[in-house]
Protein backbone atom coordinates (compact mmCIF):
# COMPACT_ATOMS: atom_id res chain seq x y z
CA UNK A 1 -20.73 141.91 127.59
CA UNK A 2 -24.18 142.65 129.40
CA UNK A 3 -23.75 139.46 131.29
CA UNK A 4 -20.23 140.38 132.53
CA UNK A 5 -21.25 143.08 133.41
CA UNK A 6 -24.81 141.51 135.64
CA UNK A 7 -22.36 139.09 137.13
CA UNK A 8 -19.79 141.93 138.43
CA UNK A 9 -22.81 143.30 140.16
CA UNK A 10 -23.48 140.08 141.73
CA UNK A 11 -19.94 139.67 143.05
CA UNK A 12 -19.85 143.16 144.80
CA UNK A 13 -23.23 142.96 146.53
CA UNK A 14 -22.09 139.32 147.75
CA UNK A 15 -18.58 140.76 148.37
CA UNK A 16 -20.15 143.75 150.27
CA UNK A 17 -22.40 141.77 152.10
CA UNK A 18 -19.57 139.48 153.71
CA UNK A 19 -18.00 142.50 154.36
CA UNK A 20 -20.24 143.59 156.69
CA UNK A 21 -20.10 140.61 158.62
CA UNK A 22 -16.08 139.95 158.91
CA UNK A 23 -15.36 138.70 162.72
CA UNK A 24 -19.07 137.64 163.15
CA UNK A 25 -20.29 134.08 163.49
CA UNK A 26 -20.90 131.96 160.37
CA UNK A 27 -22.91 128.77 159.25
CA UNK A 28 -21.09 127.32 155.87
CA UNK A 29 -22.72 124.65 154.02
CA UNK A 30 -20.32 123.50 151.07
CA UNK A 31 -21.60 120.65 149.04
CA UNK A 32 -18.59 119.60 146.87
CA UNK A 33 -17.43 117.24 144.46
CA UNK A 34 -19.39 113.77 144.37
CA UNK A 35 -22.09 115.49 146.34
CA UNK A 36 -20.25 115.41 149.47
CA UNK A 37 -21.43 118.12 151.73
CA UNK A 38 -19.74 120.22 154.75
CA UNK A 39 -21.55 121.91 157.35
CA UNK A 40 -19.80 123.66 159.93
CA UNK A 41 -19.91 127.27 161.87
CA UNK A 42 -17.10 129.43 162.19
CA UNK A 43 -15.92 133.10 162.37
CA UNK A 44 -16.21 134.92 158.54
CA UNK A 45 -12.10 135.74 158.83
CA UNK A 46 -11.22 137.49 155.76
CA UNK A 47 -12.99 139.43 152.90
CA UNK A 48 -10.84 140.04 149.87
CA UNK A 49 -10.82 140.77 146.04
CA UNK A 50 -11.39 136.95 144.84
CA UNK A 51 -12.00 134.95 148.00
CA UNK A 52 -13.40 135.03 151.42
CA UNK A 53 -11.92 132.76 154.09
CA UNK A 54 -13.80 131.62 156.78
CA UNK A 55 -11.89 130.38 159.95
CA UNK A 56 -13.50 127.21 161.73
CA UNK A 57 -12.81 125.99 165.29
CA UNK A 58 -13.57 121.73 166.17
CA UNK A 59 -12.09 120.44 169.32
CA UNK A 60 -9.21 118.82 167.82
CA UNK A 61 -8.25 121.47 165.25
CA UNK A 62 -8.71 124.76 163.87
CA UNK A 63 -9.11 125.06 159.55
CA UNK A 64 -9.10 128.07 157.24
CA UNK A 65 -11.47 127.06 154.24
CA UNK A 66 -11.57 129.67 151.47
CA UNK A 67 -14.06 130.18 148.45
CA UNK A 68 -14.82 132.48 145.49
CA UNK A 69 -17.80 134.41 145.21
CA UNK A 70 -19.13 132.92 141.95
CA UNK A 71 -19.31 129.59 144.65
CA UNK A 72 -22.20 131.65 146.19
CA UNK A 73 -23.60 132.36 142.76
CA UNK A 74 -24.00 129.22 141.72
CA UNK A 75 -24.97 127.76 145.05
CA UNK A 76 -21.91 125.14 145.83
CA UNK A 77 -21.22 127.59 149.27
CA UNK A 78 -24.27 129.04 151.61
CA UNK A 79 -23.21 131.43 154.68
CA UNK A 80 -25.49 132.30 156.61
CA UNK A 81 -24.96 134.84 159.38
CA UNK A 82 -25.42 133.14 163.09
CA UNK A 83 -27.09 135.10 165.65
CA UNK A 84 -24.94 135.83 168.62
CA UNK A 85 -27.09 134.09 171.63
């Protein structure tokens, strides 16, 4: 139960944390299945119960990608707030 319970804490500060920065510039570095790894910036779009969505712009296309919060706990998804310039 104590573990639950560390873990819950975990989620909010992360979810709290995006929160803050919804509409702000992003760097998202994914590394997925078969060690195959994503970097890209976008805009952090959405903050919600479960996920977070994070909307990225390329010339040719625009892409919603969307991730848990226990992604960020166990290190498969890094944001990392970009600095306006």
């Amino acid at each position: 139960m104590r573990c639950n319970v560390m873990r819950n804490d975990h989620v909010e500060a992360i979810r709290s944390a995006l929160r803050s920065r919804v509409g702000q510039p992003v760097r998202l570095h994914v590394v997925g299945e078969r060690n195959k790894v994503l970097n890209a910036y976008g805009i952090l779009d959405g903050v919600y119960s479960d996920i977070f969505t994070i909307l990225v712009h390329d010339s040719d296309y625009s892409k919603r990608y969307c991730y848990t919060y226990s992604e960020i706990i166990t290190k498969n998804v890094a944001v990392t707030p970009v600095s306006a310039q």
